[in-house]
N, C-alpha and C. Protein backbone atom coordinates (compact mmCIF):
# COMPACT_ATOMS: atom_id res chain seq x y z
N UNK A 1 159.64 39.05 92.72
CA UNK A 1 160.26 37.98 91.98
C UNK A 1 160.87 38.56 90.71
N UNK A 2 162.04 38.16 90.68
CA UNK A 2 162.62 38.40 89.30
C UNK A 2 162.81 37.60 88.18
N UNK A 3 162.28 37.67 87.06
CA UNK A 3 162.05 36.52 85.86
C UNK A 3 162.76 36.85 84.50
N UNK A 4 163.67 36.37 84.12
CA UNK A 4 164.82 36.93 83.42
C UNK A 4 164.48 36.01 82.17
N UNK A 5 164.18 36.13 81.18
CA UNK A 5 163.72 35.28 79.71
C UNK A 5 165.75 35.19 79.40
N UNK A 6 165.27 33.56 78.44
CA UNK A 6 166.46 33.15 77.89
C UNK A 6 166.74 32.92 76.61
N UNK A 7 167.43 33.16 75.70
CA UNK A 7 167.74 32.63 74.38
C UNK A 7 167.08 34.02 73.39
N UNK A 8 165.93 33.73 72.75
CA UNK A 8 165.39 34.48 71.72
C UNK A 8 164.06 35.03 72.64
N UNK A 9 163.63 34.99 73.90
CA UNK A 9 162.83 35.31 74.48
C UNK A 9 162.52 36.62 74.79
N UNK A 10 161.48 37.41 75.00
CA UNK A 10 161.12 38.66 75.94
C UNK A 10 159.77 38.67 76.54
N UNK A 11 160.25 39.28 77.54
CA UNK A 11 159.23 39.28 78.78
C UNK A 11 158.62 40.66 78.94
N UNK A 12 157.17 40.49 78.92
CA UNK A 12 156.53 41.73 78.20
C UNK A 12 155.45 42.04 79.48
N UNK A 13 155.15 43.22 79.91
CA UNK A 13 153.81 43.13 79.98
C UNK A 13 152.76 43.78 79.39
N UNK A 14 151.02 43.47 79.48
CA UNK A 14 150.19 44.06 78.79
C UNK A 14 149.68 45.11 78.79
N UNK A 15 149.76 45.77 77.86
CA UNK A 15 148.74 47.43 78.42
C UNK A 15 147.36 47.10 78.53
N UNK A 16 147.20 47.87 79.16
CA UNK A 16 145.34 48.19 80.14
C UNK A 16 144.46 48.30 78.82
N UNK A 17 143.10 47.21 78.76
CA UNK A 17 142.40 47.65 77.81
C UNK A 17 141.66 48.99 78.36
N UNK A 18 140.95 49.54 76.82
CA UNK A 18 140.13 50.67 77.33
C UNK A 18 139.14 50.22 78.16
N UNK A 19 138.77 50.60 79.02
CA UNK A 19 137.53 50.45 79.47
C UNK A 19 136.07 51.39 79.30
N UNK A 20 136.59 52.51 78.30
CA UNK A 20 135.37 53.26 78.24
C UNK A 20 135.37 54.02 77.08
N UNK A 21 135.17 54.16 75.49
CA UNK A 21 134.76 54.91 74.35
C UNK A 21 135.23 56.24 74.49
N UNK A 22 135.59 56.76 73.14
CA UNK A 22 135.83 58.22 73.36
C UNK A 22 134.65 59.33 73.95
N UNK A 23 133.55 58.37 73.46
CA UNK A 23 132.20 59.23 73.56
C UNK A 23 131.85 58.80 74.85
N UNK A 24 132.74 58.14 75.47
CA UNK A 24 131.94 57.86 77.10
C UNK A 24 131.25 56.71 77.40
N UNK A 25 131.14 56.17 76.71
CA UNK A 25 130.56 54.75 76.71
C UNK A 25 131.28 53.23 77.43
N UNK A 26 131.07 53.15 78.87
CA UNK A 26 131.44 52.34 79.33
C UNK A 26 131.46 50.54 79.11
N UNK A 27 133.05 49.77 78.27
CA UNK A 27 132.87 48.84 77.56
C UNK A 27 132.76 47.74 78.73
N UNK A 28 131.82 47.15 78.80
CA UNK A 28 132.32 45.56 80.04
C UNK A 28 133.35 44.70 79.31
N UNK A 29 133.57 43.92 80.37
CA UNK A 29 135.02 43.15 80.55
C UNK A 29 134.91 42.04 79.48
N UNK A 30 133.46 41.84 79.50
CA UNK A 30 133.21 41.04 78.53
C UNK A 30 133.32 40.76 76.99
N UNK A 31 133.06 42.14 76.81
CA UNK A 31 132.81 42.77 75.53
C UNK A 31 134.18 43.49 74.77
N UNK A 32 135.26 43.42 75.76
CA UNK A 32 136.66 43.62 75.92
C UNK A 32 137.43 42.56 74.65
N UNK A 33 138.02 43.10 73.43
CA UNK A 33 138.90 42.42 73.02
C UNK A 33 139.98 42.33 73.34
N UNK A 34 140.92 41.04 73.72
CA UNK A 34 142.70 40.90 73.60
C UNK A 34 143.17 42.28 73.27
N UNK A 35 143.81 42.97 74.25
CA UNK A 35 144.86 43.85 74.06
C UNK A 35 146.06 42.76 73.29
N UNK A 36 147.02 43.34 72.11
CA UNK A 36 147.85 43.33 71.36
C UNK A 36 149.31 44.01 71.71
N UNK A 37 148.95 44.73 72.77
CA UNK A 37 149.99 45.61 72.85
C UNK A 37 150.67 45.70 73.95
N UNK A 38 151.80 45.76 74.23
CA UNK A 38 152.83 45.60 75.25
C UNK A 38 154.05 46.35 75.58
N UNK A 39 154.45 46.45 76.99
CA UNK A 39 155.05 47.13 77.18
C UNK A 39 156.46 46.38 77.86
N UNK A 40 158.14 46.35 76.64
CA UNK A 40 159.10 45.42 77.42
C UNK A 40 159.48 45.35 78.44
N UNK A 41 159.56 44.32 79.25
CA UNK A 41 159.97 44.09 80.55
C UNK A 41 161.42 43.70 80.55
N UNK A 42 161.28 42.85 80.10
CA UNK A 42 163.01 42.22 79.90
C UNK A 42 163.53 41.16 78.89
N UNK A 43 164.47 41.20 78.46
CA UNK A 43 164.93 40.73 76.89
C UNK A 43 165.81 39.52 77.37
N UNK A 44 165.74 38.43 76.69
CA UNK A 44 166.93 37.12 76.66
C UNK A 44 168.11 37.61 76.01
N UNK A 45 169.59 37.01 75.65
CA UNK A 45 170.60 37.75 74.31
C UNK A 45 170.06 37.42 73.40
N UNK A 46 169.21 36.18 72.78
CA UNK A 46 169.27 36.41 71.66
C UNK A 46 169.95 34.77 71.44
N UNK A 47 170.01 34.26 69.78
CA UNK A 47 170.57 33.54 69.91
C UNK A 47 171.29 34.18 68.35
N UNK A 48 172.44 32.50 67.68
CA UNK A 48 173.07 33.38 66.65
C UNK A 48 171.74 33.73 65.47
N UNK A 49 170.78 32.26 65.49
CA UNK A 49 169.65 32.66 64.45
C UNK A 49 169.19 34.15 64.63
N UNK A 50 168.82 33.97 65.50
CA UNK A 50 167.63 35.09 65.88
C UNK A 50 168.08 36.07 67.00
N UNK A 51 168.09 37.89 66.77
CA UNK A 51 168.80 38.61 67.27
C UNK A 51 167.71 39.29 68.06
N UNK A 52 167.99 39.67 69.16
CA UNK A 52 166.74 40.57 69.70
C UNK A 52 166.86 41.94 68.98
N UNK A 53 165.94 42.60 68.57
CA UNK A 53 165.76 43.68 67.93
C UNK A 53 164.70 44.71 68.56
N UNK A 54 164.76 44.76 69.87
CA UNK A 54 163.57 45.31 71.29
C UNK A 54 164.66 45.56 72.54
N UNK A 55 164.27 46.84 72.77
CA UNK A 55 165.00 46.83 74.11
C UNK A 55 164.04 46.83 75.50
N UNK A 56 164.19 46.49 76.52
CA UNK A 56 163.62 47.52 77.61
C UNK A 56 162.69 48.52 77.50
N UNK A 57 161.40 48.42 77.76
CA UNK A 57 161.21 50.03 77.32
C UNK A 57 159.82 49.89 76.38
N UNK A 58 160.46 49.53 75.43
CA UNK A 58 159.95 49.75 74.30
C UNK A 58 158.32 48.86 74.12
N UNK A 59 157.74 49.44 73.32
CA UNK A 59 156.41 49.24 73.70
C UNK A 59 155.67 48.12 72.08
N UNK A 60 155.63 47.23 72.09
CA UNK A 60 155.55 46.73 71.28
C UNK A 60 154.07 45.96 70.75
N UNK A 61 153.51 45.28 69.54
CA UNK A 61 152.32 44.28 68.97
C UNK A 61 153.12 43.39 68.91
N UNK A 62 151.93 42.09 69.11
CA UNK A 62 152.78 40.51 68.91
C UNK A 62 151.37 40.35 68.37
N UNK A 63 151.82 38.72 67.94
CA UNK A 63 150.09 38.19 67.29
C UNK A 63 149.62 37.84 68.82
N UNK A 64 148.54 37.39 67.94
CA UNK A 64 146.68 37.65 69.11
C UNK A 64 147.43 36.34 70.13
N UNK A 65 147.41 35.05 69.66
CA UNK A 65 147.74 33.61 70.69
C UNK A 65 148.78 33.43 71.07
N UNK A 66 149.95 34.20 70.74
CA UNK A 66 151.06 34.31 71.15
C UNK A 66 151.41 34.38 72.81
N UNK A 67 152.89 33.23 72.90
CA UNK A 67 153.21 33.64 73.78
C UNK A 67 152.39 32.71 75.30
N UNK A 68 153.44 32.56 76.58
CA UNK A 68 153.24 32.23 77.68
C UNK A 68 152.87 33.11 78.58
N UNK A 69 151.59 32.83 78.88
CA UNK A 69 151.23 34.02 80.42
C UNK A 69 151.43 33.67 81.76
N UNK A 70 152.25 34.61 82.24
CA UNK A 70 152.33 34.28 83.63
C UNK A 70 152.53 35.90 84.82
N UNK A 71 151.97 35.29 86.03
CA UNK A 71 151.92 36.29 86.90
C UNK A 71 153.40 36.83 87.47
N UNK A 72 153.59 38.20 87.73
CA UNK A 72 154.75 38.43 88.30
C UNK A 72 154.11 38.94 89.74
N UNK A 73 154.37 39.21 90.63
CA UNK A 73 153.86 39.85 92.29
C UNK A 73 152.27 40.26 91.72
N UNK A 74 151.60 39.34 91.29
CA UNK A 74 149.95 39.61 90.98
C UNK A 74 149.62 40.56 89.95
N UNK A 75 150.98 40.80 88.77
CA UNK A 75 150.17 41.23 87.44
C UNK A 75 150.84 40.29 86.75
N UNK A 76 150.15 40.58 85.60
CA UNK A 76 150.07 39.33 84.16
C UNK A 76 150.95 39.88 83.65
N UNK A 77 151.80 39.00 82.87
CA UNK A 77 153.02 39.57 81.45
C UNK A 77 153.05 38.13 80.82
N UNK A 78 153.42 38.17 79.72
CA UNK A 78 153.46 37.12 78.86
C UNK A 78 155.49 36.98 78.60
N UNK A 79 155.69 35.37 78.06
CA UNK A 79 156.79 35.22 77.80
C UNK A 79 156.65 35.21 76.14
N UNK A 80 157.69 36.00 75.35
CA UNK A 80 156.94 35.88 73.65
C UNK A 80 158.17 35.74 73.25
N UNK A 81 158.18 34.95 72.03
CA UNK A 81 159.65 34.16 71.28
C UNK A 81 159.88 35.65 70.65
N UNK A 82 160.82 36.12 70.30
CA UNK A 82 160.83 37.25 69.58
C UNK A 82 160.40 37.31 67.98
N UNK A 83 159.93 36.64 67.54
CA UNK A 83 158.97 35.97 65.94
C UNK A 83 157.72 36.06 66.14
N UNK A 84 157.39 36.33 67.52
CA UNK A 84 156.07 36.45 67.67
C UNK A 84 155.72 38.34 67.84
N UNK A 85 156.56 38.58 67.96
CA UNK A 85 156.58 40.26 68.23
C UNK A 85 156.81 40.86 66.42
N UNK A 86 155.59 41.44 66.12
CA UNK A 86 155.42 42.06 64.72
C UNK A 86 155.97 43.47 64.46
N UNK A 87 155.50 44.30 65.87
CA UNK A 87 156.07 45.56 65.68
C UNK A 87 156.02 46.42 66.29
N UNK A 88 157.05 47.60 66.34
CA UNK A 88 157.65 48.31 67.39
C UNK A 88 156.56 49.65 67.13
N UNK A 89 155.81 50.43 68.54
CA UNK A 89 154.99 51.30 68.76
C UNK A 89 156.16 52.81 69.00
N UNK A 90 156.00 53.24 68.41
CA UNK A 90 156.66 54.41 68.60
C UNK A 90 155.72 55.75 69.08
């Protein structure tokens, strides 16, 4: 399925939490905080307010409640207004 965001939108998906400490320490799923961090899937144009400033690619933080989740072929990505995206991971 192809899901193309519109207006000021981008379509993100999530990076993999850790699942295990530097020291080896295996974290449960439970004990797992919200990953923050994302990797772009696909960008809306933009509108005249608000310009997309993210391309493709690019690996980005949004805030913690941000944003619509939805499945693409059985993984998760979120839909995020681009105001909700704080900052670019280099």
């Amino acid at each position: 399925m192809k899901v193309t965001p519109l207006a000021d939108r981008v379509l993100v998906k999530n990076d993999k939490a850790e699942t295990k400490t530097a020291s080896g320490i295996i974290i449960p799923d439970a004990a797992q905080e919200k990953t923050q961090t994302a990797t772009v899937v696909a960008v809306g144009e933009g509108t005249d307010e608000v310009k997309i400033t993210v391309a493709v690619g690019d690996r980005i933080m949004y805030d913690k409640y941000s944003g619509t989740a939805i499945k693409i072929d059985g993984e998760d990505h979120l839909i995020l207004k681009m105001a909700d995206i704080i900052a670019k991971i280099d």
